[in-house]
C-alpha atoms as a PDB file:
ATOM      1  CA  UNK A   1     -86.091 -30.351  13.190  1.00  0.00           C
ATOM      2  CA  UNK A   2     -82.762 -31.791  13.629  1.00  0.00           C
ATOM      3  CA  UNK A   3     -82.967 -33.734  10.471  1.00  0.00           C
ATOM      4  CA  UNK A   4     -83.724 -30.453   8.837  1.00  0.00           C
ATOM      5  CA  UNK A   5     -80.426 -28.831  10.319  1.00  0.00           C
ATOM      6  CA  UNK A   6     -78.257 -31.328   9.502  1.00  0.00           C
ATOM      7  CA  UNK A   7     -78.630 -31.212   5.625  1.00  0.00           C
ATOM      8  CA  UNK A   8     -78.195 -27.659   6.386  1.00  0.00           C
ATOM      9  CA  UNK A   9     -74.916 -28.455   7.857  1.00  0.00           C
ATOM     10  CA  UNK A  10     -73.640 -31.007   4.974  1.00  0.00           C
ATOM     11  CA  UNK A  11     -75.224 -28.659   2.356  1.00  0.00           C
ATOM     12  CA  UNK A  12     -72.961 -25.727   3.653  1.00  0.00           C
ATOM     13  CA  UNK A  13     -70.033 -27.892   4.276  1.00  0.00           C
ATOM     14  CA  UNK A  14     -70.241 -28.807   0.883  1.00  0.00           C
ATOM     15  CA  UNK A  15     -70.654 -25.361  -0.376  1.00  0.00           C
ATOM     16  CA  UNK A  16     -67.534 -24.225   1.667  1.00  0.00           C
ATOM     17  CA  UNK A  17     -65.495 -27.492   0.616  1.00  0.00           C
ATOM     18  CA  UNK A  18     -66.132 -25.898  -3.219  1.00  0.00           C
ATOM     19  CA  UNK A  19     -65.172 -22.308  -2.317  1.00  0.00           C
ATOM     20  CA  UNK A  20     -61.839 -23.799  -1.046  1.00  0.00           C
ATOM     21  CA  UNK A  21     -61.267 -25.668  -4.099  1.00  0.00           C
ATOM     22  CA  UNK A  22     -62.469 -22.817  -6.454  1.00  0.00           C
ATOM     23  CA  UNK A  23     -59.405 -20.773  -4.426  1.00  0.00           C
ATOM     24  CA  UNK A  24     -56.806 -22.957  -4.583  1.00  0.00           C
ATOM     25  CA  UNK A  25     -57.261 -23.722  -8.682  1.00  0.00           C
ATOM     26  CA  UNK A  26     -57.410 -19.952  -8.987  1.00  0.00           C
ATOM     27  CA  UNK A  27     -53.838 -19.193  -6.650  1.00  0.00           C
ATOM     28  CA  UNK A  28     -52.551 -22.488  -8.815  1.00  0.00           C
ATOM     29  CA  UNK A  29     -53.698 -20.178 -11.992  1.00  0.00           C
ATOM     30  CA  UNK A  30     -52.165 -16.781 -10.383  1.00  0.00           C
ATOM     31  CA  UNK A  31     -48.903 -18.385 -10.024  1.00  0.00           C
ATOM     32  CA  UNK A  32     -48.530 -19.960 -13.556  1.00  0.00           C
ATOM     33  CA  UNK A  33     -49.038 -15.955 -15.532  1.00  0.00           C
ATOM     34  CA  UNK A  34     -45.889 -15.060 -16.388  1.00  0.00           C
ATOM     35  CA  UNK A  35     -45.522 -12.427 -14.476  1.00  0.00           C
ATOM     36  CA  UNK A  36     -41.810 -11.210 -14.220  1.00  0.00           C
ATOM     37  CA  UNK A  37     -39.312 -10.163 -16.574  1.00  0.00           C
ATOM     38  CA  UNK A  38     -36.994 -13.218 -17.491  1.00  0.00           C
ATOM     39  CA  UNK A  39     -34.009 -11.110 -16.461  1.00  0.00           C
ATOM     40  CA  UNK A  40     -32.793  -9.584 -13.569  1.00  0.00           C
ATOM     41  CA  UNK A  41     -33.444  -5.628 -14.018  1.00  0.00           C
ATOM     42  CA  UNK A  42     -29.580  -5.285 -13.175  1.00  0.00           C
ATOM     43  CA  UNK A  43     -28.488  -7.453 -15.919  1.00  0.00           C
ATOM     44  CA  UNK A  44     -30.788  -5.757 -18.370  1.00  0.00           C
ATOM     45  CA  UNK A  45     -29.206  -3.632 -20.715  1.00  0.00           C
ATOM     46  CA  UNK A  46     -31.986  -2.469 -23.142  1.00  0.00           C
ATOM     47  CA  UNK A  47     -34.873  -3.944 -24.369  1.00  0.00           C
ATOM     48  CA  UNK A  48     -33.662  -4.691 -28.024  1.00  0.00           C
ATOM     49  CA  UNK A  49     -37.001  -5.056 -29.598  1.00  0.00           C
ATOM     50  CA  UNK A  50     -40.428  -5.300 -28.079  1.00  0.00           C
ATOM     51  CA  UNK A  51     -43.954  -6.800 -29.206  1.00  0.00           C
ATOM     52  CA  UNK A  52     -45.186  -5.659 -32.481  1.00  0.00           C
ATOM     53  CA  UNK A  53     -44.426  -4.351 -36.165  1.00  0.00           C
ATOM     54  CA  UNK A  54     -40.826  -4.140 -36.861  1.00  0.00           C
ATOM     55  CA  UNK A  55     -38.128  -4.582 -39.098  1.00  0.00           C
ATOM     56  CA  UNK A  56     -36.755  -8.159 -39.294  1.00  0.00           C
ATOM     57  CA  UNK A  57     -32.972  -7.585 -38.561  1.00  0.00           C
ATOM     58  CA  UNK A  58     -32.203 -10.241 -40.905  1.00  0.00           C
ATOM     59  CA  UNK A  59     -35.115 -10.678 -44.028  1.00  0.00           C
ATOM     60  CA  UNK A  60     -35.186  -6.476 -43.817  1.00  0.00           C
ATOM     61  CA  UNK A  61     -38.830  -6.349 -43.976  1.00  0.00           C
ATOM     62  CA  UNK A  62     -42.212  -5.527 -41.744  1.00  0.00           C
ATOM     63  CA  UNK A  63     -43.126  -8.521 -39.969  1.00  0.00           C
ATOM     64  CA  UNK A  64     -44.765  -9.190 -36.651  1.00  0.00           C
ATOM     65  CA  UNK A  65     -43.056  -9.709 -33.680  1.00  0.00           C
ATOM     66  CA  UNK A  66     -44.745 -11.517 -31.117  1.00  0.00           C
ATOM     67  CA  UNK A  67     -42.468 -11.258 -28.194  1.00  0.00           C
ATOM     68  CA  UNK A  68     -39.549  -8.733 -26.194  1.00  0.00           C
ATOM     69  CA  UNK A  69     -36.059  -9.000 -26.738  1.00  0.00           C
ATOM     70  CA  UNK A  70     -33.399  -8.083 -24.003  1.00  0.00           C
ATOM     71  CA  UNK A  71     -30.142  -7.171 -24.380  1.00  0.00           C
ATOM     72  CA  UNK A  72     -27.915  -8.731 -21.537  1.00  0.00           C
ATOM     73  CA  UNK A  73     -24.106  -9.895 -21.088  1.00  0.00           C
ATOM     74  CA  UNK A  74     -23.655 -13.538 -22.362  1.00  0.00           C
ATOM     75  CA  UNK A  75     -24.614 -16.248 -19.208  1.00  0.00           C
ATOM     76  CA  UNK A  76     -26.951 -13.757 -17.173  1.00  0.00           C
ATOM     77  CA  UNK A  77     -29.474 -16.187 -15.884  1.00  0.00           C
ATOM     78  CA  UNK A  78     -32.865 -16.372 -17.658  1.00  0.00           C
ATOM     79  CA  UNK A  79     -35.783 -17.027 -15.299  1.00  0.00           C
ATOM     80  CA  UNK A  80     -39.361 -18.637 -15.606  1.00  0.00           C
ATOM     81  CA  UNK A  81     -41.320 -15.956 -15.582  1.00  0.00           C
ATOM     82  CA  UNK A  82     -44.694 -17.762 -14.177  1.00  0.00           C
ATOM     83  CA  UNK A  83     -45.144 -22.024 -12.985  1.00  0.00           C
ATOM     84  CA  UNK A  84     -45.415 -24.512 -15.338  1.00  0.00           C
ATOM     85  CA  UNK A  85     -43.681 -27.343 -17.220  1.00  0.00           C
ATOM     86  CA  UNK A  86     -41.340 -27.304 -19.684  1.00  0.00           C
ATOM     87  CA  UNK A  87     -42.356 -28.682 -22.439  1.00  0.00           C
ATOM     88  CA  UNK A  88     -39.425 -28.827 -24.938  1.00  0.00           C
ATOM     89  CA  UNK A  89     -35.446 -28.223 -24.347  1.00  0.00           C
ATOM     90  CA  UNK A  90     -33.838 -27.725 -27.715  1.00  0.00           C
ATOM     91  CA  UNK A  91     -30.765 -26.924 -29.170  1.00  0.00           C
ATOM     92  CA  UNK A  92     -30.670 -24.964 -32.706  1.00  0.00           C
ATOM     93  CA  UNK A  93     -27.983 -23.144 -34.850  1.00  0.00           C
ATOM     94  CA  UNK A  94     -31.239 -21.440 -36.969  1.00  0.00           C
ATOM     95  CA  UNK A  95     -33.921 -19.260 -35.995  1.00  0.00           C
ATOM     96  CA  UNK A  96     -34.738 -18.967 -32.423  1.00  0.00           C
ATOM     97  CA  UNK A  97     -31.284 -20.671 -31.552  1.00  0.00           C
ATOM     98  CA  UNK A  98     -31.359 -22.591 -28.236  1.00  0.00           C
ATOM     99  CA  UNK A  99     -34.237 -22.257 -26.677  1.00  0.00           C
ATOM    100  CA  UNK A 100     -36.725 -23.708 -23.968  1.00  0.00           C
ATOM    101  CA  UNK A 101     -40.848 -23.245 -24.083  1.00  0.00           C
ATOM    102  CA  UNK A 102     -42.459 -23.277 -20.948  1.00  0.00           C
ATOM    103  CA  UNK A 103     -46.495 -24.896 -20.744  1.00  0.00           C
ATOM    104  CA  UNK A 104     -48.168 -22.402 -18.022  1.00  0.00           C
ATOM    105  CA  UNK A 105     -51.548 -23.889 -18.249  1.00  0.00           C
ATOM    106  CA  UNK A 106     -54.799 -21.857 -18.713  1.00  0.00           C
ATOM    107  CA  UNK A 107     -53.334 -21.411 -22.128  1.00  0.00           C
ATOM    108  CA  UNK A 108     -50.249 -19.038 -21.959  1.00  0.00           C
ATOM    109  CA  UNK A 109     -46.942 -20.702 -22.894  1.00  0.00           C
ATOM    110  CA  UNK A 110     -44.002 -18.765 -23.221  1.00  0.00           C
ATOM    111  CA  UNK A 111     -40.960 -19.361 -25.438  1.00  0.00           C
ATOM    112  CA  UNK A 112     -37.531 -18.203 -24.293  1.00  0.00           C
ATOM    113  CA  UNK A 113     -34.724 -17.950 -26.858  1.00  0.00           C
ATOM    114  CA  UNK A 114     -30.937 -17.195 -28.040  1.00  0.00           C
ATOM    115  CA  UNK A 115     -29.463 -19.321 -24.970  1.00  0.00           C
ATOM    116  CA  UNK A 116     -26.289 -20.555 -24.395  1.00  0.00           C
ATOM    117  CA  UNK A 117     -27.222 -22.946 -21.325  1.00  0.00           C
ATOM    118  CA  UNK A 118     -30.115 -25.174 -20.199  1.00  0.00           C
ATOM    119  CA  UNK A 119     -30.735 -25.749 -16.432  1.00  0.00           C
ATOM    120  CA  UNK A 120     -34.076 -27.443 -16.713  1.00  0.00           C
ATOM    121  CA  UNK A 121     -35.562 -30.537 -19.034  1.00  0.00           C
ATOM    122  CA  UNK A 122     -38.436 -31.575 -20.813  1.00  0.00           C
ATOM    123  CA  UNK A 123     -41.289 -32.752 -18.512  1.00  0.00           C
ATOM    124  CA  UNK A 124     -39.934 -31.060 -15.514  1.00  0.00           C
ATOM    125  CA  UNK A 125     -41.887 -28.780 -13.414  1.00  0.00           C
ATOM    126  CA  UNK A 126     -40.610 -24.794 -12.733  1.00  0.00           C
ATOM    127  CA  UNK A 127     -41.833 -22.281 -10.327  1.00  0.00           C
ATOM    128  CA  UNK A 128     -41.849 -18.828 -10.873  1.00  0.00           C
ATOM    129  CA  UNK A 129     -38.092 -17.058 -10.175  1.00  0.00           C
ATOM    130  CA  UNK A 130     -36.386 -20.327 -11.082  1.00  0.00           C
ATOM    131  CA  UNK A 131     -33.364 -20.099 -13.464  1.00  0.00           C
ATOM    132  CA  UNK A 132     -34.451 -21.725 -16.455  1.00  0.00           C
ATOM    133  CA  UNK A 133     -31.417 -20.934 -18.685  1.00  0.00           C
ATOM    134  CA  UNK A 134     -28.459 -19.293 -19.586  1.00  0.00           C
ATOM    135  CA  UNK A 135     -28.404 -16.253 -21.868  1.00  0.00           C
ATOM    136  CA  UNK A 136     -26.200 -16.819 -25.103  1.00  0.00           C
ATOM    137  CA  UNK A 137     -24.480 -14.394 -27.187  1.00  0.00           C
ATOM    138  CA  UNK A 138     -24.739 -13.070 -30.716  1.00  0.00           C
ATOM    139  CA  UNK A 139     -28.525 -12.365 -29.997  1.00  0.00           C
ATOM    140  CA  UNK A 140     -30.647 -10.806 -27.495  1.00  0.00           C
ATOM    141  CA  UNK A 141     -32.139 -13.230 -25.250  1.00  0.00           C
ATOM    142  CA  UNK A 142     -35.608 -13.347 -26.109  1.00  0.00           C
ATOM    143  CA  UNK A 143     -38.952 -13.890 -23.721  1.00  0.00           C
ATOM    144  CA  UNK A 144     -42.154 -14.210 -26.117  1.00  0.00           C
ATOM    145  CA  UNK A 145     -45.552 -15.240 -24.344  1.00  0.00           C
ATOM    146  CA  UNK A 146     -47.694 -16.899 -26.838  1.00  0.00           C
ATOM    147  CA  UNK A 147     -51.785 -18.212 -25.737  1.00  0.00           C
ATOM    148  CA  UNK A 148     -52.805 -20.836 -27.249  1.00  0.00           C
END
């Protein structure tokens, strides 16, 4: 009877050990959606252009836009809007300008653009609320979340 008990025991234990682990992956997934807006509501002027059809402000024609673009004074701190790890820091005079993209796992990733400074690097690991960047001028900084 005791024999029978005790793989009882171990069987539950092991069922319990799981429903820990199942937990913790899915509070490890909770914290890596980007969840916040990369700026501070009280350095956000407008939202300059959200997700969608628009007009391309330079090309002058109907294209997609996958992501939101703030307006906010030049140097306002940009934050990671969910964990992850950045996966590329890069510097451009075209296109998105300078501009990070953060790997959240699970398959969200989010690009954040028109920057002026960089306070993380490639490979390193961000939390939610961390100040990834600085905003630039010239263009809205711009926040685009892009799954895989």
């Amino acid at each position: 009877m005791t024999d029978k008990i005790r793989k009882r025991v171990v069987s539950q234990s092991k069922s319990f050990d799981e429903l820990i682990e199942l937990a913790r992956r899915k509070e490890d997934m909770l914290r890596s959606i980007p969840a916040i807006l990369p700026i501070s509501n009280k350095d956000l002027t407008r939202t300059a252009s959200g997700y969608g059809l628009r007009i391309h402000p330079i090309y002058k024609i109907i294209k997609f836009h996958y992501g939101m673009d703030f307006t906010a004074p030049s140097g306002t701190d940009v934050y990671a809007t969910g964990n992850g790890v950045v996966a590329a820091v890069l510097r451009s005079k075209r296109g998105l300008g300078n501009h990070i993209i953060i790997n959240h796992g699970y398959g969200d990733s989010t690009v954040y653009a028109h920057l002026d400074s960089f306070n993380v690097r490639s490979g390193q690991k961000v939390e939610r609320g961390w100040t990834a960047a600085g905003s630039g001028w010239g263009a809205a900084p711009a926040w685009a979340r892009r799954p895989r």
